[in-house]
C-alpha atoms as a PDB file:
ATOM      1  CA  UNK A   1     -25.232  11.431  46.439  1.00  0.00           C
ATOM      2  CA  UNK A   2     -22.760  14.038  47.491  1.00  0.00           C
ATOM      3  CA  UNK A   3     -20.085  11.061  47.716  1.00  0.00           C
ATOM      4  CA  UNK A   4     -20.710   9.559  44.236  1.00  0.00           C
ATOM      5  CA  UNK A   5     -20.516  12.329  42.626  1.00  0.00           C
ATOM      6  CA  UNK A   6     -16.696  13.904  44.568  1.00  0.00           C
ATOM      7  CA  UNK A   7     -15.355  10.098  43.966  1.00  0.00           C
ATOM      8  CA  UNK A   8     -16.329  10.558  40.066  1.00  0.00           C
ATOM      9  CA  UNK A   9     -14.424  13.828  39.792  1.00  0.00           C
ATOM     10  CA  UNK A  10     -10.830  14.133  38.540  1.00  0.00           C
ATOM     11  CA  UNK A  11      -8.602  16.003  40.722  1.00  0.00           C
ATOM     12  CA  UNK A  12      -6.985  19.094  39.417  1.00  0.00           C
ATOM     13  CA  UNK A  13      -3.473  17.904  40.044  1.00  0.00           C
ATOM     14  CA  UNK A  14      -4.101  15.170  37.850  1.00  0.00           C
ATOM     15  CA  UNK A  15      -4.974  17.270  34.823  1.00  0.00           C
ATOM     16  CA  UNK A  16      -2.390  19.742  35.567  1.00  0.00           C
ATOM     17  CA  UNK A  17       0.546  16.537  35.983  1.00  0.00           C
ATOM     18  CA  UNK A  18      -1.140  15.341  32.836  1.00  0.00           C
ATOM     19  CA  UNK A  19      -0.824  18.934  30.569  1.00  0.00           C
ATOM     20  CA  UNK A  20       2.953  19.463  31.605  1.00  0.00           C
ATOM     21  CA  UNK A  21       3.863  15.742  30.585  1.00  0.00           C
ATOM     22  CA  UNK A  22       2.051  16.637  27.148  1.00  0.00           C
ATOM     23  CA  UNK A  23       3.821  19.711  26.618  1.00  0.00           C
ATOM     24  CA  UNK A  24       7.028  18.574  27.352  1.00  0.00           C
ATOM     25  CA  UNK A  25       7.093  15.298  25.137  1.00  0.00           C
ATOM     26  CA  UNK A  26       6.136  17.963  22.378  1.00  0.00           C
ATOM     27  CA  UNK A  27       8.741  20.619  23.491  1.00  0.00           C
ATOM     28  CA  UNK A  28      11.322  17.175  23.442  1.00  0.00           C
ATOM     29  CA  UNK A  29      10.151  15.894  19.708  1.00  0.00           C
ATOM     30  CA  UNK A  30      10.217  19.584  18.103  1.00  0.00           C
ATOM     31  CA  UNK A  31      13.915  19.312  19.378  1.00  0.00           C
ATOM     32  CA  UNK A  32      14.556  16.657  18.221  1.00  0.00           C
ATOM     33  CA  UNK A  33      13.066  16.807  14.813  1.00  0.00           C
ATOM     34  CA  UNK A  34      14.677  20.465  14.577  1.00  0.00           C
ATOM     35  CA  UNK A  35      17.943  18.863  15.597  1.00  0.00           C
ATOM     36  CA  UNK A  36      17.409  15.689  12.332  1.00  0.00           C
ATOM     37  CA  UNK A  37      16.538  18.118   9.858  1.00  0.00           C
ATOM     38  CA  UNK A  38      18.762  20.856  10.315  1.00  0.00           C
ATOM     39  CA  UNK A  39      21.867  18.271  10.384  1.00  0.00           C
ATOM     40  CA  UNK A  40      20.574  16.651   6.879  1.00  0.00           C
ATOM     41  CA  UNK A  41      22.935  17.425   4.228  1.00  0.00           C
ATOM     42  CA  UNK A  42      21.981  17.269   0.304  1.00  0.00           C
ATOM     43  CA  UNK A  43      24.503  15.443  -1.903  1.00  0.00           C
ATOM     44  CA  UNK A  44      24.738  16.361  -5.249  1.00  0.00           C
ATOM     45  CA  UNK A  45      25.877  14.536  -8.096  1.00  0.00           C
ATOM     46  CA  UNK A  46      29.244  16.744  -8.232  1.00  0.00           C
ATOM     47  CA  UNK A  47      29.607  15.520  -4.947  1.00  0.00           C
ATOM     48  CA  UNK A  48      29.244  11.887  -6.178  1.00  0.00           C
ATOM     49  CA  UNK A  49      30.678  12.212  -9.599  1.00  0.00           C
ATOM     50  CA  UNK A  50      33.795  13.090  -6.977  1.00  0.00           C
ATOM     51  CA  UNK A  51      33.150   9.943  -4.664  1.00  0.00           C
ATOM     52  CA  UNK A  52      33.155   7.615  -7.580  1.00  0.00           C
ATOM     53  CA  UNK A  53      30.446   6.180  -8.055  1.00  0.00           C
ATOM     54  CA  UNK A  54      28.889   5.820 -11.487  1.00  0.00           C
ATOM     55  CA  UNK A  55      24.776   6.661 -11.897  1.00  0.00           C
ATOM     56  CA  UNK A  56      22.946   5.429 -14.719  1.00  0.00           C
ATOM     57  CA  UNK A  57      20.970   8.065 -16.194  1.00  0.00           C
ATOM     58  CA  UNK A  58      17.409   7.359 -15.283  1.00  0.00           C
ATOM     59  CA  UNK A  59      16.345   7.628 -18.843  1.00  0.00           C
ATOM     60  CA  UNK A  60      19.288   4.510 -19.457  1.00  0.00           C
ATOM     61  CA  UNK A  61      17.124   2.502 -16.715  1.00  0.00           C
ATOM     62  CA  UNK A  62      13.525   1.113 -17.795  1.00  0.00           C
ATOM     63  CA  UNK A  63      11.720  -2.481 -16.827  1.00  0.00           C
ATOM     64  CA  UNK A  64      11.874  -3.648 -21.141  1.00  0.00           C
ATOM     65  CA  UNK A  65      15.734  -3.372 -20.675  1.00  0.00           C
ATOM     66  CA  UNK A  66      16.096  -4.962 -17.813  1.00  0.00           C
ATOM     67  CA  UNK A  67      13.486  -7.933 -18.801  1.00  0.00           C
ATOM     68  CA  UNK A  68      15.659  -8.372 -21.732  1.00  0.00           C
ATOM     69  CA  UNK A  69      18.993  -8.652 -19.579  1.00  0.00           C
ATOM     70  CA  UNK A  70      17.412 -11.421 -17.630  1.00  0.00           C
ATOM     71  CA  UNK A  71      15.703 -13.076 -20.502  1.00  0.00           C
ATOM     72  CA  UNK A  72      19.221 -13.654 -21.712  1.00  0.00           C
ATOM     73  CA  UNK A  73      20.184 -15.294 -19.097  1.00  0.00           C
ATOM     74  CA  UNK A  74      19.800 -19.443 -18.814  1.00  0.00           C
ATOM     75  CA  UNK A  75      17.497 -19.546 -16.010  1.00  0.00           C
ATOM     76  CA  UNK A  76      16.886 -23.382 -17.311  1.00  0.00           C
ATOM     77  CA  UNK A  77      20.542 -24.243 -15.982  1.00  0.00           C
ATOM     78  CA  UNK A  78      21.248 -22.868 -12.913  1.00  0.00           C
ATOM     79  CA  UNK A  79      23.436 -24.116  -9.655  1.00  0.00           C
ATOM     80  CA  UNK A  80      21.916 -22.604  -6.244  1.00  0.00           C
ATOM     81  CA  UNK A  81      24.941 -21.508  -4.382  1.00  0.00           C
ATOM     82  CA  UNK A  82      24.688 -20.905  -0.815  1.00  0.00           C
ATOM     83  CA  UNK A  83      27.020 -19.862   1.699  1.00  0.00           C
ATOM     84  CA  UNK A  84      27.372 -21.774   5.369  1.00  0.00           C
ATOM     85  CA  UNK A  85      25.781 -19.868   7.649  1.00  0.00           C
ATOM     86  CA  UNK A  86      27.922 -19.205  11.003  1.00  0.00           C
ATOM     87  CA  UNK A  87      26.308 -21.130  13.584  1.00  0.00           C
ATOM     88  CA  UNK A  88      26.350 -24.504  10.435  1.00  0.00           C
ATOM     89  CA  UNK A  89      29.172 -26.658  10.580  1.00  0.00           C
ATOM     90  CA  UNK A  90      31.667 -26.724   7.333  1.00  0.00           C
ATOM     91  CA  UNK A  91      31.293 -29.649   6.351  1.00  0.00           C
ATOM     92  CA  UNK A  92      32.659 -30.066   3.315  1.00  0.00           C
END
């Protein structure tokens, strides 16, 4: 009974290999994540007013306006275009 019961135990080394590999993959992601965050930067719209590129106002944007653009489009009539893809042959 004596043996059943040592083979069934977990050696200490195990536990304590096991706790340092825990603690360091959480020491490594904190880093990491500290490291993402603090290298985020906010753009503003100054900042993209100064870019160039024009927003919509997001009161200018709703689903009835845009269901109206496309409802005066012919969708009855239309030609499906489709580029060659690379590996295709252009055969024209």
């Amino acid at each position: 009974m004596v043996e059943s019961n040592a083979r069934n135990q977990i050696p200490l080394y195990t536990s304590v290999e096991e706790l340092n590999i825990r603690m360091f993959i959480k020491f490594i992601c904190s880093y990491f994540t500290r490291y993402k965050y603090s290298r985020q930067q906010s753009v503003t719209p100054e900042y993209i007013e100064l870019v160039g590129v024009n927003l919509k106002k997001p009161a200018d944007v709703t689903i009835e306006r845009e269901f109206e653009k496309i409802k005066k489009l012919d969708t009855e009539n239309w030609e499906n275009i489709r580029e060659p893809r690379p590996w295709e042959e252009n055969v024209d």
